[in-house]
N, C-alpha and C. Protein backbone atom coordinates (compact mmCIF):
# COMPACT_ATOMS: atom_id res chain seq x y z
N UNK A 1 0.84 -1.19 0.00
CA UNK A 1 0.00 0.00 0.00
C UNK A 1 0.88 1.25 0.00
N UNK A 2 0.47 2.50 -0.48
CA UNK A 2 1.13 3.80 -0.29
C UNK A 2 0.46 4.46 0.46
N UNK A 3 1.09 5.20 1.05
CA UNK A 3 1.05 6.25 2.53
C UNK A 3 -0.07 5.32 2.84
N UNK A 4 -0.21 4.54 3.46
CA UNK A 4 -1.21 3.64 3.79
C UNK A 4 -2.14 4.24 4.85
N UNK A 5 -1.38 5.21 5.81
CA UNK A 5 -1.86 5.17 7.32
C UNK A 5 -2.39 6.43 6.77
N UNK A 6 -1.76 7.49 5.95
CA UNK A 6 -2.19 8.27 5.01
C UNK A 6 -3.55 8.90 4.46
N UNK A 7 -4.34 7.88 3.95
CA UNK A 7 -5.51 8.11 3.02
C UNK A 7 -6.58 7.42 3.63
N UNK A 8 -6.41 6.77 4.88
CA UNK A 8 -7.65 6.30 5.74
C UNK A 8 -8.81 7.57 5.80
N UNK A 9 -10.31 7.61 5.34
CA UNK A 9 -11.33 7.83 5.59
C UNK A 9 -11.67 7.89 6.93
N UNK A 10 -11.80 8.27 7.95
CA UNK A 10 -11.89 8.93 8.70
C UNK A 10 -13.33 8.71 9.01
N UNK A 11 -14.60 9.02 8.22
CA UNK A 11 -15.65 8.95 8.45
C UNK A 11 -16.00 7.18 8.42
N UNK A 12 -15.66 6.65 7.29
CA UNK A 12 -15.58 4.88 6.92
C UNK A 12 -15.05 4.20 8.05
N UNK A 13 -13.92 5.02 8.41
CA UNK A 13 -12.96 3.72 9.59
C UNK A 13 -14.34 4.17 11.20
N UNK A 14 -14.66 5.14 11.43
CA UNK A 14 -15.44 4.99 12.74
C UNK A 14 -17.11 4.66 12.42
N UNK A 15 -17.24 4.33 11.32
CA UNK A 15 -18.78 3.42 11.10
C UNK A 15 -18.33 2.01 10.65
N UNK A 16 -17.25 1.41 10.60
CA UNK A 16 -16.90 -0.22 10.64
C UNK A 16 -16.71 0.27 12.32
N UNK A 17 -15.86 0.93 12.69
CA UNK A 17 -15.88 0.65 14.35
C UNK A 17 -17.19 0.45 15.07
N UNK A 18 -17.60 1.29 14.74
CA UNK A 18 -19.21 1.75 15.77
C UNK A 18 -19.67 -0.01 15.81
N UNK A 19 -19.34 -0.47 14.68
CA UNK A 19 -20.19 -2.50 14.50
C UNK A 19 -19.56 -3.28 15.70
N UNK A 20 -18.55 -2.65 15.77
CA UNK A 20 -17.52 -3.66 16.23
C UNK A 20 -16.71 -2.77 18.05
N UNK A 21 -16.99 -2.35 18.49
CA UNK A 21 -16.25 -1.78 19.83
C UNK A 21 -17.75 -0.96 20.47
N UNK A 22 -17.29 -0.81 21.96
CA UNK A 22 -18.65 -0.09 22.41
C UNK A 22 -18.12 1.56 22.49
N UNK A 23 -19.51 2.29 22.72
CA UNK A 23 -19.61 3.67 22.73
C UNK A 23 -18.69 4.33 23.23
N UNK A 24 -18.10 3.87 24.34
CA UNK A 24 -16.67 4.43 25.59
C UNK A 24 -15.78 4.32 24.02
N UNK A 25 -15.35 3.27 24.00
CA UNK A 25 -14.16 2.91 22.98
C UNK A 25 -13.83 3.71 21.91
N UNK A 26 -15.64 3.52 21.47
CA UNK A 26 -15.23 4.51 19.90
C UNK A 26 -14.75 6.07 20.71
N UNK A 27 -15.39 6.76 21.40
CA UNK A 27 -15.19 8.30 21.87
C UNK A 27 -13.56 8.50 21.93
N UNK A 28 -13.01 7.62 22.61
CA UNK A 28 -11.73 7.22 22.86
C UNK A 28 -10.68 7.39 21.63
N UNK A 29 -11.13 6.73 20.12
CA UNK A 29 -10.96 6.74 18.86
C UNK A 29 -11.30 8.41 18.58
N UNK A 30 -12.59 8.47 18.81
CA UNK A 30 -12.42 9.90 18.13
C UNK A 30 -11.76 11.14 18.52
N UNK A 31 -11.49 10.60 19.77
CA UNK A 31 -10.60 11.60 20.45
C UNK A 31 -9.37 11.64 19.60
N UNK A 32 -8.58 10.69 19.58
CA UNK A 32 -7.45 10.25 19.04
C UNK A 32 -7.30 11.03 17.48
N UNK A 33 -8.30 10.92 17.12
CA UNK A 33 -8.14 11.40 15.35
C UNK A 33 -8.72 12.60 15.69
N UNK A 34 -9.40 13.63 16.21
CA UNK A 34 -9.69 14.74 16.27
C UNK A 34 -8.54 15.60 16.09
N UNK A 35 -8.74 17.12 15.79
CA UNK A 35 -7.97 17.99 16.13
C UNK A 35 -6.51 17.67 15.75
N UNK A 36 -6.44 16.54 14.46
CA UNK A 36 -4.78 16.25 14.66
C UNK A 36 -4.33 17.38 13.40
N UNK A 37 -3.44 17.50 13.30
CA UNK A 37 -2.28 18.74 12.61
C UNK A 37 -1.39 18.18 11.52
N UNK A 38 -0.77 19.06 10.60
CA UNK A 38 0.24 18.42 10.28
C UNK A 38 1.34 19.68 10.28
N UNK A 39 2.31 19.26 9.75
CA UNK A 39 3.25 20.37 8.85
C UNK A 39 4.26 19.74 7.83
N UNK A 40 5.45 20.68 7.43
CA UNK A 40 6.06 20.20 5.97
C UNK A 40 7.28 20.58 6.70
N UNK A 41 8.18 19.38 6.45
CA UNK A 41 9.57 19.82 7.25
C UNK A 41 10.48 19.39 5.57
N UNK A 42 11.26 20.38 5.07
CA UNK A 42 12.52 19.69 4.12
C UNK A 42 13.83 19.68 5.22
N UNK A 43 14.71 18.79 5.12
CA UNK A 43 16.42 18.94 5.62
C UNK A 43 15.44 18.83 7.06
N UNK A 44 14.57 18.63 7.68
CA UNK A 44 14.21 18.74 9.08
C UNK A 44 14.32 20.11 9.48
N UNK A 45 13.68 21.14 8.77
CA UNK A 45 13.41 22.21 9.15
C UNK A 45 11.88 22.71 8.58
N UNK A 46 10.77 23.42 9.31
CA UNK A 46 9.72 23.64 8.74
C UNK A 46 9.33 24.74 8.06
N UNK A 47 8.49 23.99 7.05
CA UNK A 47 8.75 25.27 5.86
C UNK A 47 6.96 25.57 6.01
N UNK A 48 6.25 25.20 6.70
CA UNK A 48 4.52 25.73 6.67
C UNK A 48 4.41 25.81 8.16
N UNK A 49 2.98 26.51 8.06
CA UNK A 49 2.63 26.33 9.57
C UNK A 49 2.05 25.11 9.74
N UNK A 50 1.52 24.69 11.07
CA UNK A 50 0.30 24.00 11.41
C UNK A 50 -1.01 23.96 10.54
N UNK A 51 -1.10 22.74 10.06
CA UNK A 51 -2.44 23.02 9.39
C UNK A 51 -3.40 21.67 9.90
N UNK A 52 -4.51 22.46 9.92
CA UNK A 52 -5.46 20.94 10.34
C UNK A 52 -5.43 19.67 9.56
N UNK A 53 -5.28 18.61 9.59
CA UNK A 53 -6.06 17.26 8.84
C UNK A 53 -7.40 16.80 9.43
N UNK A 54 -8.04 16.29 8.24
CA UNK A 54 -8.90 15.07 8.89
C UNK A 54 -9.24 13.90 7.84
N UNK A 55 -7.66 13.24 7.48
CA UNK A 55 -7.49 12.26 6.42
C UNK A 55 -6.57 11.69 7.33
N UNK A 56 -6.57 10.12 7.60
CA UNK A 56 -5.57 9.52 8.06
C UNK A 56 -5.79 9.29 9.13
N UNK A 57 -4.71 8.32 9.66
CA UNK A 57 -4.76 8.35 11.50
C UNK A 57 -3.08 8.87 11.72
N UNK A 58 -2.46 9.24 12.93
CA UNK A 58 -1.53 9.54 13.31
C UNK A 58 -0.64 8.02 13.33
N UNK A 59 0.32 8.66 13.57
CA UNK A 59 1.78 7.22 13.35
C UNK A 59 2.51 7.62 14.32
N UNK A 60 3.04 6.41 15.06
CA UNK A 60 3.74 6.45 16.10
C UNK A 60 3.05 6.07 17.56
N UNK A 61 1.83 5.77 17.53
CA UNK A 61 1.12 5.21 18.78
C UNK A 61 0.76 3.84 18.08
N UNK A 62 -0.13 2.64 19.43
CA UNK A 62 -0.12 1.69 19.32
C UNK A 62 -0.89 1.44 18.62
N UNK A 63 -1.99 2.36 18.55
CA UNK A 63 -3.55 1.76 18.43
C UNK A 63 -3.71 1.85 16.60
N UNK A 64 -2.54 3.02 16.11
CA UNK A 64 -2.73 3.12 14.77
C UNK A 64 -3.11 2.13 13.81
N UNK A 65 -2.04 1.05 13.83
CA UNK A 65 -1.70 0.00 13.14
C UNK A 65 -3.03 -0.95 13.24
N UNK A 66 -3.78 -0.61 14.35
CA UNK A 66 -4.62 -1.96 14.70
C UNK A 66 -6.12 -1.18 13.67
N UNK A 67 -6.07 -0.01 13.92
CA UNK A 67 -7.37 0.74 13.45
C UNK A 67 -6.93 0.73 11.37
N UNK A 68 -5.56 0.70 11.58
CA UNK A 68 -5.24 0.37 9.61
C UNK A 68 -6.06 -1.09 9.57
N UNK A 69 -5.59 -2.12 10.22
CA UNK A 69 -5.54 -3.49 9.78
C UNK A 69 -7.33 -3.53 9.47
N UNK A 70 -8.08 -3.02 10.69
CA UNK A 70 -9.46 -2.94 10.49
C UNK A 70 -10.17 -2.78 9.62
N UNK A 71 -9.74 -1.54 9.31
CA UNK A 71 -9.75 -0.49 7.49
C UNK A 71 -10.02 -1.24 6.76
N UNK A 72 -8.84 -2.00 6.22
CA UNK A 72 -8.50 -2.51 5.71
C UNK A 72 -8.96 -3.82 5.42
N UNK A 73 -9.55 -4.89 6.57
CA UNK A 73 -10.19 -5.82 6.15
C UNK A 73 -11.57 -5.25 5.97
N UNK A 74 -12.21 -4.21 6.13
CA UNK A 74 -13.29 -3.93 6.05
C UNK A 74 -13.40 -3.62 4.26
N UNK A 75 -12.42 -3.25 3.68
CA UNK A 75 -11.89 -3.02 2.46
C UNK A 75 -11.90 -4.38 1.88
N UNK A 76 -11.38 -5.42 2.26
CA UNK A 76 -11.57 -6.26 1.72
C UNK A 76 -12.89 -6.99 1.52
N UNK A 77 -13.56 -6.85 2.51
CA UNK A 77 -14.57 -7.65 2.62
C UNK A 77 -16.26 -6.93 1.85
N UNK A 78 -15.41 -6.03 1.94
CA UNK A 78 -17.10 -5.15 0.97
C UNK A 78 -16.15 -5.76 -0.81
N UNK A 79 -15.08 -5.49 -1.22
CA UNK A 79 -14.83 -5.79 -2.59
C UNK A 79 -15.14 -7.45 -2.45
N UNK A 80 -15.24 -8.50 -1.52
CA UNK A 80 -16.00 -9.85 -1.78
C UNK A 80 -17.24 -9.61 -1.48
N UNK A 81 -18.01 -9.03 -1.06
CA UNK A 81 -19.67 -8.66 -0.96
C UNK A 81 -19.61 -8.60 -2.23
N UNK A 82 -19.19 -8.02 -3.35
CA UNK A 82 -19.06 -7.52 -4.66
C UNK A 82 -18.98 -8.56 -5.91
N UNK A 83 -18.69 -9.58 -5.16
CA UNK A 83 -18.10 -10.78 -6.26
C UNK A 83 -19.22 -11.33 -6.89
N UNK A 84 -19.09 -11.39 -8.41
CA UNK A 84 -20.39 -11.65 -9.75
C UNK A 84 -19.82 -12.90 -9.35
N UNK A 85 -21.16 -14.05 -9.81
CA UNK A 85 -20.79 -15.65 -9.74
C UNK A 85 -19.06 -16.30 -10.60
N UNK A 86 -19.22 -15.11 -11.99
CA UNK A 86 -17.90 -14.97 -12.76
C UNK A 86 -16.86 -14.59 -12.66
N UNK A 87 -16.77 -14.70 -11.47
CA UNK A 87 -15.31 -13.67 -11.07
C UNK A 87 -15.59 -14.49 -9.45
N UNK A 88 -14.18 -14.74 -8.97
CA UNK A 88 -13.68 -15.55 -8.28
C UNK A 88 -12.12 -14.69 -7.46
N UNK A 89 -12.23 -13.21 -6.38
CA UNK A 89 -11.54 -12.68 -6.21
C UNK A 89 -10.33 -13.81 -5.75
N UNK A 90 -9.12 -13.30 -5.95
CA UNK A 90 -8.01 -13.86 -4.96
C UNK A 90 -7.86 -13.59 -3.71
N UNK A 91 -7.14 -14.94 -2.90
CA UNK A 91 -7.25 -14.61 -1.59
C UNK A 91 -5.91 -13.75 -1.24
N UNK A 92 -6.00 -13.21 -0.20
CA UNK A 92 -4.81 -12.13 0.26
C UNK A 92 -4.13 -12.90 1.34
N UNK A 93 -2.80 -12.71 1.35
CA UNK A 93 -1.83 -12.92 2.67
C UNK A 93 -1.37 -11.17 3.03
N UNK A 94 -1.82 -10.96 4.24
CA UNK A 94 -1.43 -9.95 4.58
C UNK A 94 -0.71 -9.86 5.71
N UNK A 95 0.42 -8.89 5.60
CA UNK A 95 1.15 -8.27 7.15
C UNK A 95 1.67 -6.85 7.06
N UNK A 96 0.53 -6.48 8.27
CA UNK A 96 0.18 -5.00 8.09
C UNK A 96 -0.21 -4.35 7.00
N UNK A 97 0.83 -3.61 5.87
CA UNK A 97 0.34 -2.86 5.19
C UNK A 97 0.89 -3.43 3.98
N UNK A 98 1.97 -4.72 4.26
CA UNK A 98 2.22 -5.05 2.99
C UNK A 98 0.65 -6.72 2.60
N UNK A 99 0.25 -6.37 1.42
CA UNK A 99 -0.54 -7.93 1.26
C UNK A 99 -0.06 -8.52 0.14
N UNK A 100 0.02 -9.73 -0.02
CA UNK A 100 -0.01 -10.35 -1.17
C UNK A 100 -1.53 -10.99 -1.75
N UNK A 101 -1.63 -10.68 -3.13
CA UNK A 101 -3.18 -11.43 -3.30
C UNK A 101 -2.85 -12.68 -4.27
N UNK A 102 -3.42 -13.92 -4.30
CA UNK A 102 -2.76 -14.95 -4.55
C UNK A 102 -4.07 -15.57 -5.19
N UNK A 103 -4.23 -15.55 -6.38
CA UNK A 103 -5.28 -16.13 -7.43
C UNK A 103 -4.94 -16.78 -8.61
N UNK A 104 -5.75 -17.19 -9.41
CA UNK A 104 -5.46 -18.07 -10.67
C UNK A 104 -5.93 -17.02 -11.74
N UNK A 105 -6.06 -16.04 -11.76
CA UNK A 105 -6.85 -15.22 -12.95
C UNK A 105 -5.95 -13.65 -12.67
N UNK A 106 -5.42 -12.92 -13.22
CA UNK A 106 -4.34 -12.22 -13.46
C UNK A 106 -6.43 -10.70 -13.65
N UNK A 107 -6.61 -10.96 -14.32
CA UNK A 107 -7.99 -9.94 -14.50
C UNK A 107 -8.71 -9.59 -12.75
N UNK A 108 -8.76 -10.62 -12.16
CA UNK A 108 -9.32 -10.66 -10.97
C UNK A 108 -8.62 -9.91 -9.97
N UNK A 109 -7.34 -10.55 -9.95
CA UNK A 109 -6.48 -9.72 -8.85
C UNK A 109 -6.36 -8.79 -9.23
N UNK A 110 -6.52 -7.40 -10.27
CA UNK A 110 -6.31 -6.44 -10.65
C UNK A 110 -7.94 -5.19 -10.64
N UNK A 111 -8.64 -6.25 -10.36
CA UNK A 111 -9.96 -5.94 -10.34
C UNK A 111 -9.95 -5.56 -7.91
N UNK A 112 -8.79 -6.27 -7.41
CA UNK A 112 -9.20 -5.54 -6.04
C UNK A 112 -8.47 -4.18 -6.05
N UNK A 113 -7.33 -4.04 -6.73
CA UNK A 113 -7.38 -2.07 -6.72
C UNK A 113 -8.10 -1.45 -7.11
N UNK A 114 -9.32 -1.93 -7.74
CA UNK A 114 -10.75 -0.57 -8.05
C UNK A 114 -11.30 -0.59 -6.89
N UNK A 115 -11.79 -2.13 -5.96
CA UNK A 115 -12.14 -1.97 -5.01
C UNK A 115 -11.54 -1.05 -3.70
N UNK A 116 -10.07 -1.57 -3.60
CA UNK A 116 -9.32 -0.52 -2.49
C UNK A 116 -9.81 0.81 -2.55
N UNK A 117 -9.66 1.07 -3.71
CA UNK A 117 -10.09 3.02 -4.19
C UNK A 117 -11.26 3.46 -3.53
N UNK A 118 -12.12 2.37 -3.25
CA UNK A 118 -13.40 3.04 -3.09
C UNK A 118 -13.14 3.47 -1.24
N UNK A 119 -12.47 2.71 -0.79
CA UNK A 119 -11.83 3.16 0.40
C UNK A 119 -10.49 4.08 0.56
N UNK A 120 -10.31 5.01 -0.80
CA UNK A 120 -9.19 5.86 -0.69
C UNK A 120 -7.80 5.09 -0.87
N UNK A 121 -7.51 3.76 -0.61
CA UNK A 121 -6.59 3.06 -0.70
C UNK A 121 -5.88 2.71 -1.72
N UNK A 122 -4.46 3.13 -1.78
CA UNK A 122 -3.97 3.01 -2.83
C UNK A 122 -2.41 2.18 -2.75
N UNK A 123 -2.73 1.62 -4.10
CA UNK A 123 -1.44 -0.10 -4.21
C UNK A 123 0.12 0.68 -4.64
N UNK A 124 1.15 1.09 -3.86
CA UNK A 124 2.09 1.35 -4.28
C UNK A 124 2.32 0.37 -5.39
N UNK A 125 2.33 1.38 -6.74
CA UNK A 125 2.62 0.58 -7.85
C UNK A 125 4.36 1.01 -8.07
N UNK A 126 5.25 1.51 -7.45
CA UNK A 126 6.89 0.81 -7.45
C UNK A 126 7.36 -0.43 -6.82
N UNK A 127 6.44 -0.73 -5.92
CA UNK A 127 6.37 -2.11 -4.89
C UNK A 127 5.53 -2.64 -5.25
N UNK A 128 4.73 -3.16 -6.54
CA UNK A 128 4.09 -4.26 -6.68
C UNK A 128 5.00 -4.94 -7.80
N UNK A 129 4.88 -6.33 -7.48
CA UNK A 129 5.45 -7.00 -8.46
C UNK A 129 4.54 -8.61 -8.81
N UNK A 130 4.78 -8.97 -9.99
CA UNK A 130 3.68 -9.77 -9.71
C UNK A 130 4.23 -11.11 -10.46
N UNK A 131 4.32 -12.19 -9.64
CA UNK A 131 4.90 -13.47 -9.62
C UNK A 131 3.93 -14.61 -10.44
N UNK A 132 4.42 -15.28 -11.47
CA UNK A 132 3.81 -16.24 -11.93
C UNK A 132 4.33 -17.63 -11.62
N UNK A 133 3.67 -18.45 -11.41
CA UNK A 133 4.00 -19.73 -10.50
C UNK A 133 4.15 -20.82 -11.63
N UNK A 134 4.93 -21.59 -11.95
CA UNK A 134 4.92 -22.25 -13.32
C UNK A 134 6.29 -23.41 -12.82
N UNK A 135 5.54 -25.02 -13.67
CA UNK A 135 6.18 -25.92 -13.34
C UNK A 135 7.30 -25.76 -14.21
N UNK A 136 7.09 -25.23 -15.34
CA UNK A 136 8.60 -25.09 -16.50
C UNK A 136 9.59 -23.94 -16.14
N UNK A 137 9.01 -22.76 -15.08
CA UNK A 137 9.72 -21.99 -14.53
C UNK A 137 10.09 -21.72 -13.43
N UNK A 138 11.85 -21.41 -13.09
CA UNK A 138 11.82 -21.68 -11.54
C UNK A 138 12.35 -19.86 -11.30
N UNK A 139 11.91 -19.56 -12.03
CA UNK A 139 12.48 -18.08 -11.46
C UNK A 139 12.17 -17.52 -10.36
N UNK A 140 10.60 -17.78 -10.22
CA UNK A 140 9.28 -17.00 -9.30
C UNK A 140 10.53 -17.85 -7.82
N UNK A 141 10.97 -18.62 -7.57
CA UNK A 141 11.69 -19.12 -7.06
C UNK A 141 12.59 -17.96 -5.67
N UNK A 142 12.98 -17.21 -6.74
CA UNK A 142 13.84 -15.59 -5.98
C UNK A 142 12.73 -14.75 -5.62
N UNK A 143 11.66 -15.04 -5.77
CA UNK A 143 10.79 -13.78 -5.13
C UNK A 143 10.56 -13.64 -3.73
N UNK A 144 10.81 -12.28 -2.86
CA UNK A 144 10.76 -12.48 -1.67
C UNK A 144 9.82 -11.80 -1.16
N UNK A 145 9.38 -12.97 0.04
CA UNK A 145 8.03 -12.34 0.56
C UNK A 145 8.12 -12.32 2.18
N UNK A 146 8.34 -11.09 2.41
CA UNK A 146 8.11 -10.92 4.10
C UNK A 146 9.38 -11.56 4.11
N UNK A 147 10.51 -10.94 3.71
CA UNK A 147 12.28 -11.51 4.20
C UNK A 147 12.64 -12.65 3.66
N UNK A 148 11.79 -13.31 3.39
CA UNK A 148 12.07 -14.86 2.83
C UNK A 148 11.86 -15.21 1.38
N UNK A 149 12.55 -15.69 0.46
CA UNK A 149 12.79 -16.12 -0.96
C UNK A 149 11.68 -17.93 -0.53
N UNK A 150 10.82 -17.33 -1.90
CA UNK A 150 9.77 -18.51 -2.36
C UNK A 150 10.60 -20.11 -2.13
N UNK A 151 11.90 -20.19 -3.05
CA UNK A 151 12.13 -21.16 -3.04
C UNK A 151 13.15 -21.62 -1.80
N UNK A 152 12.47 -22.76 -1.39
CA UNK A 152 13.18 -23.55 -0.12
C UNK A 152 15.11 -23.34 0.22
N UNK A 153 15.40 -23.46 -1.17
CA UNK A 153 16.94 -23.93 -1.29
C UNK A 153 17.50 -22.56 -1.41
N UNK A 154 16.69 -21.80 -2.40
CA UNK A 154 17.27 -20.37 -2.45
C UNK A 154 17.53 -19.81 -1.29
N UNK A 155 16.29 -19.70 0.01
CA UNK A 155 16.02 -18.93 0.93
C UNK A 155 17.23 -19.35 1.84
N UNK A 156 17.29 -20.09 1.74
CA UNK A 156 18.53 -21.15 2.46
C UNK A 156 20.02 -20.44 2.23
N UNK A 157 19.89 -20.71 0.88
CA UNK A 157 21.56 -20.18 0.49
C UNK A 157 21.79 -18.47 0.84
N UNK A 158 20.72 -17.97 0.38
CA UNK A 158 20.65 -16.78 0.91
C UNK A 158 20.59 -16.26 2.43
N UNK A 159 20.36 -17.08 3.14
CA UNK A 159 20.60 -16.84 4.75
C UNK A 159 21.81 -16.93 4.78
N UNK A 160 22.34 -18.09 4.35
CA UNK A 160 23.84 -18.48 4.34
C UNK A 160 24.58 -17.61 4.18
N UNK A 161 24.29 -16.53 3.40
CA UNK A 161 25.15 -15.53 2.96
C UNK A 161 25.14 -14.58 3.85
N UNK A 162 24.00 -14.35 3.86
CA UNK A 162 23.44 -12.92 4.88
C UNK A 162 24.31 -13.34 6.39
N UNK A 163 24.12 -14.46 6.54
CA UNK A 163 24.93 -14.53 8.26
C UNK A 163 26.37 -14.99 8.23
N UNK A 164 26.78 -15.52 7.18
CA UNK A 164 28.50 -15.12 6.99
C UNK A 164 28.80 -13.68 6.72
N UNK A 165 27.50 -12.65 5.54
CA UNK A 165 28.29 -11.35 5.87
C UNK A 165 28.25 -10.52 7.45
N UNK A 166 27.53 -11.23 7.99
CA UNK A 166 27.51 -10.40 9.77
C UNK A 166 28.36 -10.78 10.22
N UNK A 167 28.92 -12.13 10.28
CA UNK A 167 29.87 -12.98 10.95
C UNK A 167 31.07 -12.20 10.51
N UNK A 168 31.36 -11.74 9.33
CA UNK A 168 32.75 -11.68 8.87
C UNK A 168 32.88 -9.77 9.34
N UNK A 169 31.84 -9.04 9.12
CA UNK A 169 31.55 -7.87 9.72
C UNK A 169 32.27 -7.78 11.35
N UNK A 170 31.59 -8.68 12.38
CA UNK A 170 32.28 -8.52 13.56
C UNK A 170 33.52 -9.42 13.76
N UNK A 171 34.25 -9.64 12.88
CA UNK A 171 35.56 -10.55 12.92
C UNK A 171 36.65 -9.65 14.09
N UNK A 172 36.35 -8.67 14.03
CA UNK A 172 37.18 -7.71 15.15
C UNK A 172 36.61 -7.89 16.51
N UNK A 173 35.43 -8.79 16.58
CA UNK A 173 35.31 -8.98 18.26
C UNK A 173 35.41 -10.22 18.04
N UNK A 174 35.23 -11.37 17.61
CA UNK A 174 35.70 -12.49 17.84
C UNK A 174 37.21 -13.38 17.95
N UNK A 175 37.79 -11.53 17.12
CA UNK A 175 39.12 -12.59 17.22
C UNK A 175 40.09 -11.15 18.30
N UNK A 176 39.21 -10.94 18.91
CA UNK A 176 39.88 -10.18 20.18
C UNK A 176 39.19 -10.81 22.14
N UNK A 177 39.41 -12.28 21.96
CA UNK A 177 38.54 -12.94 23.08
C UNK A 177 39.49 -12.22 24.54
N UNK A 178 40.21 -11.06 24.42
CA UNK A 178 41.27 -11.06 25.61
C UNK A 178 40.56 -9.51 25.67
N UNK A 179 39.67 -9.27 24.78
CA UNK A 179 38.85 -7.33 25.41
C UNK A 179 36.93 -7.71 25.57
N UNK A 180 36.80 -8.61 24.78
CA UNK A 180 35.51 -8.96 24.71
C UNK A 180 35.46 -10.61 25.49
N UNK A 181 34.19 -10.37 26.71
CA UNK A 181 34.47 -11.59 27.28
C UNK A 181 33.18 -12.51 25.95
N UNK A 182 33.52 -14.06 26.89
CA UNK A 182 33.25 -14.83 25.92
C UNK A 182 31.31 -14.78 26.34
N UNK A 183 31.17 -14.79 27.04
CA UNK A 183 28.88 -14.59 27.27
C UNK A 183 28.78 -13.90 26.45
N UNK A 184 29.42 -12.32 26.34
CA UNK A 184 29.28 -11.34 25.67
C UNK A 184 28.78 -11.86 23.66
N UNK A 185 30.36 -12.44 24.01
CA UNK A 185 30.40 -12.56 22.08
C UNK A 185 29.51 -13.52 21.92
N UNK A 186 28.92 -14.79 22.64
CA UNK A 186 27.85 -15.61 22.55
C UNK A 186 26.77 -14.34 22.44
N UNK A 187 26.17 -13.70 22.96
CA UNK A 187 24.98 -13.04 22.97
C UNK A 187 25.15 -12.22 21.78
N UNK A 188 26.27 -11.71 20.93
CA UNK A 188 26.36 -10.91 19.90
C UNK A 188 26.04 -11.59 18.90
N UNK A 189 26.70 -12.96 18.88
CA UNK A 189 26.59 -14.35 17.80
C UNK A 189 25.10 -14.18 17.71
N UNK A 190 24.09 -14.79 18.71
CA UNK A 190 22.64 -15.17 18.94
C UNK A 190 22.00 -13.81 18.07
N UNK A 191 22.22 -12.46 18.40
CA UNK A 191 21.31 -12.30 18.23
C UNK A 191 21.72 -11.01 16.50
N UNK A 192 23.26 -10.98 16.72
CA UNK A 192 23.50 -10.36 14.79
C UNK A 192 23.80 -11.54 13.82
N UNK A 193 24.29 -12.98 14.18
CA UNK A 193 24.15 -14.07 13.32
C UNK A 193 23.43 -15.17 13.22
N UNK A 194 23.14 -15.29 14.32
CA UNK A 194 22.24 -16.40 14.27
C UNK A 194 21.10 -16.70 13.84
N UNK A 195 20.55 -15.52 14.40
CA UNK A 195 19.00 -14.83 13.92
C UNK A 195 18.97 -14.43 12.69
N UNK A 196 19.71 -13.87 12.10
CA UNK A 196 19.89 -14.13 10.51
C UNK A 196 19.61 -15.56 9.53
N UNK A 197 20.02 -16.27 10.31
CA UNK A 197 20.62 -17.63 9.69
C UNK A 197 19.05 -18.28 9.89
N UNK A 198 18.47 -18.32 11.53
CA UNK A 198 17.30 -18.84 11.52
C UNK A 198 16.02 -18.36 11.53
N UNK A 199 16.15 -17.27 10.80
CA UNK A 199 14.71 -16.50 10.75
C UNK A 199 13.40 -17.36 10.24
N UNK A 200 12.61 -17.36 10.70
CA UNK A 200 11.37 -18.06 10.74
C UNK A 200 11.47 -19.35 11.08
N UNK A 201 12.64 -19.66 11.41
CA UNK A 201 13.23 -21.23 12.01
C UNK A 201 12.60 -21.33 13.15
N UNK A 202 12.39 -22.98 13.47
CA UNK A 202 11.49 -23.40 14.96
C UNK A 202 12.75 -23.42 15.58
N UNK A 203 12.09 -22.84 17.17
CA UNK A 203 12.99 -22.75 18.03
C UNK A 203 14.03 -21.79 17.78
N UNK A 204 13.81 -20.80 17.37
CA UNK A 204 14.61 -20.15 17.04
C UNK A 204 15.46 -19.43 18.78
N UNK A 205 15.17 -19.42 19.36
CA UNK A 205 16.39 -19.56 20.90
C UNK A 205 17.03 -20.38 21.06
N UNK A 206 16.83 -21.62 20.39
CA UNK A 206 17.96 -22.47 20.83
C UNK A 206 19.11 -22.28 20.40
């Protein structure tokens, strides 16, 4: 999505709430989005005054992200209210603001950015890319989704790499065990190489 947190409706996101949270809660919400401001900083200096908004929610508190995700399936779920017997939307994998939509018909999945629109929502088209899945082709193979490369072996070799270049990065504390004690460089290992190496791995503390 672009400026995702951005182009939220304001009036749309607190009538899916009102269905779903009680009267205290929502007030609570509208407090939150009331009265919010913006300004224009270039080099981190401001070049406007204060000006009101009432597009978006604010960024940097907790509750933001949870009131996007809402939005957002509420977005989804009116463009499947929508679905002709002939048309068969794709399903979405989503986290947060990035989704993937995952269908057999190339027309369909292109048919939920008219829907997003109608909720202001818009598909960063420099960050969409769009993967074809094919037994004669193993390219789709390198595509990465949420840190991780499609294909098993790729994702693999590519960790491999990623945590030898950290490993070889702190070669100046491992091969100084007489300034850096040894718990220390264990806890540096765990958590700049290791965790590289086993990302989305079970057990990943051990």
């Amino acid at each position: 999505m672009s400026a995702a947190f951005d182009t939220i409706d304001r009036t749309l996101l607190l009538k899916t709430l009102r269905e779903i949270i009680n009267e205290d809660e929502l007030r609570i919400v509208q407090f939150l989005l009331s009265k919010t401001t913006l300004d224009v900083k270039i080099n981190g200096t401001n070049t406007t005054q204060l000006f009101t908004t009432n597009v978006g929610t604010p960024q940097g508190d907790s509750i933001s992200p949870v009131l996007f995700v809402v939005y957002l399936e509420n977005a989804l779920r009116n463009a499947r209210s929508n679905e002709t017997p002939h048309q068969v939307l794709p399903n979405e994998i989503t986290y947060a603001d990035d989704i993937d939509f995952v269908g057999t018909d190339l027309p369909n999945i292109n048919d939920i950015e008219t829907s997003l629109k109608n909720f202001r929502l818009k598909v960063n088209v420099d960050k969409t890319e769009q993967t074809k899945l094919r037994k004669d082709k193993e390219d789709w193979k390198l595509t990465k989704k949420v840190g991780s490369l499609l294909g098993s072996k790729e994702d693999i070799d590519h960790r491999k790499h990623l945590s030898n270049v950290a490993l070889n990065k702190l070669s100046h504390i491992w091969n100084r065990p007489d300034k850096v004690k040894q718990k220390t460089r264990i806890k540096l290992y765990n958590s700049l190489v290791k965790s590289i190496l086993r990302y989305k791995g079970p057990n990943n503390n051990r």
